[in-house]
C-alpha atoms as a PDB file:
ATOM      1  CA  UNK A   1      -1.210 -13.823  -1.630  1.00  0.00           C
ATOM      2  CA  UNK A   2       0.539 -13.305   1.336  1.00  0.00           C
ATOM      3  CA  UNK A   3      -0.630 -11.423   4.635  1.00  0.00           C
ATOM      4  CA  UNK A   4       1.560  -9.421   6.764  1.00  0.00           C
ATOM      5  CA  UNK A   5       1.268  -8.837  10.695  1.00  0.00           C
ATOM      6  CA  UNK A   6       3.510  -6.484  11.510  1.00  0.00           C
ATOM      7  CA  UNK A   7       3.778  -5.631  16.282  1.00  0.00           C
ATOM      8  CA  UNK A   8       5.490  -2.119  15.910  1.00  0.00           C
ATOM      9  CA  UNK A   9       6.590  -1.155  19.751  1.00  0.00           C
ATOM     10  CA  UNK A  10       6.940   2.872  19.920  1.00  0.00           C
ATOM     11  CA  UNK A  11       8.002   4.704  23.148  1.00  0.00           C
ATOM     12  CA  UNK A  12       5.785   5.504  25.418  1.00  0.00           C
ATOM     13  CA  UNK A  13       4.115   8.695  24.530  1.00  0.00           C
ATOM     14  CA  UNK A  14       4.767   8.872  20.779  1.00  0.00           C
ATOM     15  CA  UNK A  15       2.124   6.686  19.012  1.00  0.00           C
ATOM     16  CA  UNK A  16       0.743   9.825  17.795  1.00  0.00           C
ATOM     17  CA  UNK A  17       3.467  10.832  16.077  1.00  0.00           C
ATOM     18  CA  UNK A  18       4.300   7.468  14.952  1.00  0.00           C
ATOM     19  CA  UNK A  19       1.327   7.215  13.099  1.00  0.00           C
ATOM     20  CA  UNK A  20       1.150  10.562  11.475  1.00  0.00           C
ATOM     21  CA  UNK A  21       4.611   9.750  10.134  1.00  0.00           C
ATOM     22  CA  UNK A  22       3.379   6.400   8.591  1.00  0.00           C
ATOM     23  CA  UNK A  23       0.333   7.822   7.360  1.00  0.00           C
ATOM     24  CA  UNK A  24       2.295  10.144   5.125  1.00  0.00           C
ATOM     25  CA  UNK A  25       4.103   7.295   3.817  1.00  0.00           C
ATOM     26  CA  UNK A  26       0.665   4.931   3.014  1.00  0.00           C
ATOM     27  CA  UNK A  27      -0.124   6.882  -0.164  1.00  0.00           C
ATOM     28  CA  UNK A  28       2.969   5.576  -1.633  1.00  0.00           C
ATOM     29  CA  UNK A  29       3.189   2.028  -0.347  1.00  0.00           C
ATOM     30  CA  UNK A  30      -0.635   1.841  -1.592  1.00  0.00           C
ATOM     31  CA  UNK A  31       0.735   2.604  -5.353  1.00  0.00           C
ATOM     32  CA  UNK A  32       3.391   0.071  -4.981  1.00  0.00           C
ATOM     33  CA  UNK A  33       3.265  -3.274  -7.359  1.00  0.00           C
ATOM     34  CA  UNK A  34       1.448  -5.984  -5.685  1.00  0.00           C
ATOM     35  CA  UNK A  35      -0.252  -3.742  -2.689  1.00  0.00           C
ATOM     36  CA  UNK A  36      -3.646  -5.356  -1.689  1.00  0.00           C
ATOM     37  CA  UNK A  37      -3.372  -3.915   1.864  1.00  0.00           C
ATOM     38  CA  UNK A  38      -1.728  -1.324   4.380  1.00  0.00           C
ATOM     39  CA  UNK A  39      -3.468  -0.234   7.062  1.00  0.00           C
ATOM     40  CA  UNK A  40      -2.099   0.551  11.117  1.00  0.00           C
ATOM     41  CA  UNK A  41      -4.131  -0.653  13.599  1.00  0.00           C
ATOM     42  CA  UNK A  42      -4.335  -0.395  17.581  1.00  0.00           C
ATOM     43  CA  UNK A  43      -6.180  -2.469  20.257  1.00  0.00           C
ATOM     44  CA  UNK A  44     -10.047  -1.685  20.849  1.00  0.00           C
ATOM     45  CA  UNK A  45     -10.877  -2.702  24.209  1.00  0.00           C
ATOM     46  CA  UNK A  46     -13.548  -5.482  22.943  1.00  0.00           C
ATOM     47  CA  UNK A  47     -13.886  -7.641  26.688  1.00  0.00           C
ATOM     48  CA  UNK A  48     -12.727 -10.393  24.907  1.00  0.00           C
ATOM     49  CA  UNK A  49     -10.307 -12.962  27.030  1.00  0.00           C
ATOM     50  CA  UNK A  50      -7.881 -13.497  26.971  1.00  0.00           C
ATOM     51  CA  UNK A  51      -7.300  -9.945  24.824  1.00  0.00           C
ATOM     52  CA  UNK A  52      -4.067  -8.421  25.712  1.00  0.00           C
ATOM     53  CA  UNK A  53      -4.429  -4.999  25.146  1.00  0.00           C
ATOM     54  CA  UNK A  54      -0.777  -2.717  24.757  1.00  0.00           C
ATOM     55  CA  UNK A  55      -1.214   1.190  24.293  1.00  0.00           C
ATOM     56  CA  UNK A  56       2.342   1.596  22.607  1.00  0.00           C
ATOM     57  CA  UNK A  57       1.876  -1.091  20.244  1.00  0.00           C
ATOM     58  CA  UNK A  58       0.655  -0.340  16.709  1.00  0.00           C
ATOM     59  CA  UNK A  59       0.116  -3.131  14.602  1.00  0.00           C
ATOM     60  CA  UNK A  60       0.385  -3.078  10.910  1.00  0.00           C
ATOM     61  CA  UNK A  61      -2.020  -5.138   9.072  1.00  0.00           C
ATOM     62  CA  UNK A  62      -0.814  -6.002   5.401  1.00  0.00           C
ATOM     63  CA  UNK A  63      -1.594  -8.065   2.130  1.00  0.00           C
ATOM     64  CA  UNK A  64       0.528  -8.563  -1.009  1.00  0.00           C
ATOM     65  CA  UNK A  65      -0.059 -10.150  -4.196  1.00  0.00           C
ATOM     66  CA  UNK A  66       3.496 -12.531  -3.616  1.00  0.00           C
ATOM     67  CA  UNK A  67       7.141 -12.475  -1.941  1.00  0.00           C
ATOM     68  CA  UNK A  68       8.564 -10.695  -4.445  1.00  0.00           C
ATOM     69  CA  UNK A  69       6.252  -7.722  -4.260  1.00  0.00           C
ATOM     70  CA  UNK A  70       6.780  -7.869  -0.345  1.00  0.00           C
ATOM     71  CA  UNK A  71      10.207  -7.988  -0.891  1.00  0.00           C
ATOM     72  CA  UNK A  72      10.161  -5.194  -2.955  1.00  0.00           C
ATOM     73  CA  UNK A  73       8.290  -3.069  -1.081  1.00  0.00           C
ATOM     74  CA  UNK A  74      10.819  -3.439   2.206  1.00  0.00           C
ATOM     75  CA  UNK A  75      14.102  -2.238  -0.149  1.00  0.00           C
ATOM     76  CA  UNK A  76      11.861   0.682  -1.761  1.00  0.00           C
ATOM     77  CA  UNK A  77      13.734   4.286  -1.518  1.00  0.00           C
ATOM     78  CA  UNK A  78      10.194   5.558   0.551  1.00  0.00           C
ATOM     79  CA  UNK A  79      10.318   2.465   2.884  1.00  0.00           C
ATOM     80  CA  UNK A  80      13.863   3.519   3.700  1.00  0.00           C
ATOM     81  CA  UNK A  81      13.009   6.629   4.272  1.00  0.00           C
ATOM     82  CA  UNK A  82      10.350   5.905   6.841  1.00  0.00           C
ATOM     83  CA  UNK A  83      12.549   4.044   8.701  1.00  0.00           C
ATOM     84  CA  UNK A  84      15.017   6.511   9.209  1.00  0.00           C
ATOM     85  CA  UNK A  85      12.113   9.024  10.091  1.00  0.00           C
ATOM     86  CA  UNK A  86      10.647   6.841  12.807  1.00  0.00           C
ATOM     87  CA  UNK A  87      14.027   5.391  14.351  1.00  0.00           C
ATOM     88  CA  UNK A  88      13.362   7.761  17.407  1.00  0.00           C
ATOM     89  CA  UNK A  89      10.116   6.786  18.184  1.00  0.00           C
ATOM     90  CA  UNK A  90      10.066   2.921  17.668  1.00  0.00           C
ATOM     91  CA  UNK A  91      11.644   0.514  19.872  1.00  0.00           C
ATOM     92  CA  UNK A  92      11.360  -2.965  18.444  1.00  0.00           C
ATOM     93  CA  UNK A  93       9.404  -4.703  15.556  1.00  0.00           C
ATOM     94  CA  UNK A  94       8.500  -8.142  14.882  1.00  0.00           C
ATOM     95  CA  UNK A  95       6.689  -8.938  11.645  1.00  0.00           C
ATOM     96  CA  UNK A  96       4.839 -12.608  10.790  1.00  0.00           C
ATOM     97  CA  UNK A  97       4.268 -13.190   7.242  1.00  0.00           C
ATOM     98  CA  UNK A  98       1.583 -15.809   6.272  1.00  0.00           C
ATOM     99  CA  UNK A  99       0.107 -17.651   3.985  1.00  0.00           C
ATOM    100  CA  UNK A 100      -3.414 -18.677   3.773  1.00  0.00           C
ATOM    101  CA  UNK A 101      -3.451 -22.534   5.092  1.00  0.00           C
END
């Protein structure tokens, strides 16, 4: 299994609509081969130092059964898709993929 962290910096103002957009596309990345799971996330104020808490930042928590189904997942038609639906509102991502130690 591998886990996916994926820091997805959208313009300020547009989380909202960031997430609605990759809501819709959930459904199908949950049917994909290999999908354990695909959930977005975004910082809870917990008190906990040295938190760093970042209102346009939503971060992407996955799992996959290997590579190849992560892999496959990133060239799917949907995936590309999403990306082209969301390249206004997001200004950088940075993804960490991991493996349990």
């Amino acid at each position: 299994m591998v886990h996916v962290i994926a820091e997805v910096r959208v313009k300020h103002g547009n989380v909202d609509e960031f997430i609605k957009i990759f809501k819709e596309n959930v459904p199908l990345v949950r049917a994909e081969k290999g999908c354990i799971q695909y959930v977005p996330t975004v910082d809870v104020n917990a008190d906990l130092p040295p938190q760093i808490m970042d209102e346009n930042v939503v971060t992407i928590v996955e799992a996959w059964e290997g590579l190849e189904d992560l892999r496959a997942h990133l060239a799917s038609p949907h995936m590309l898709a999403y990306r082209e639906k969301v390249s206004g509102v997001v200004e950088n991502v940075t993804i960490r993929v991991l493996r349990e130690a």
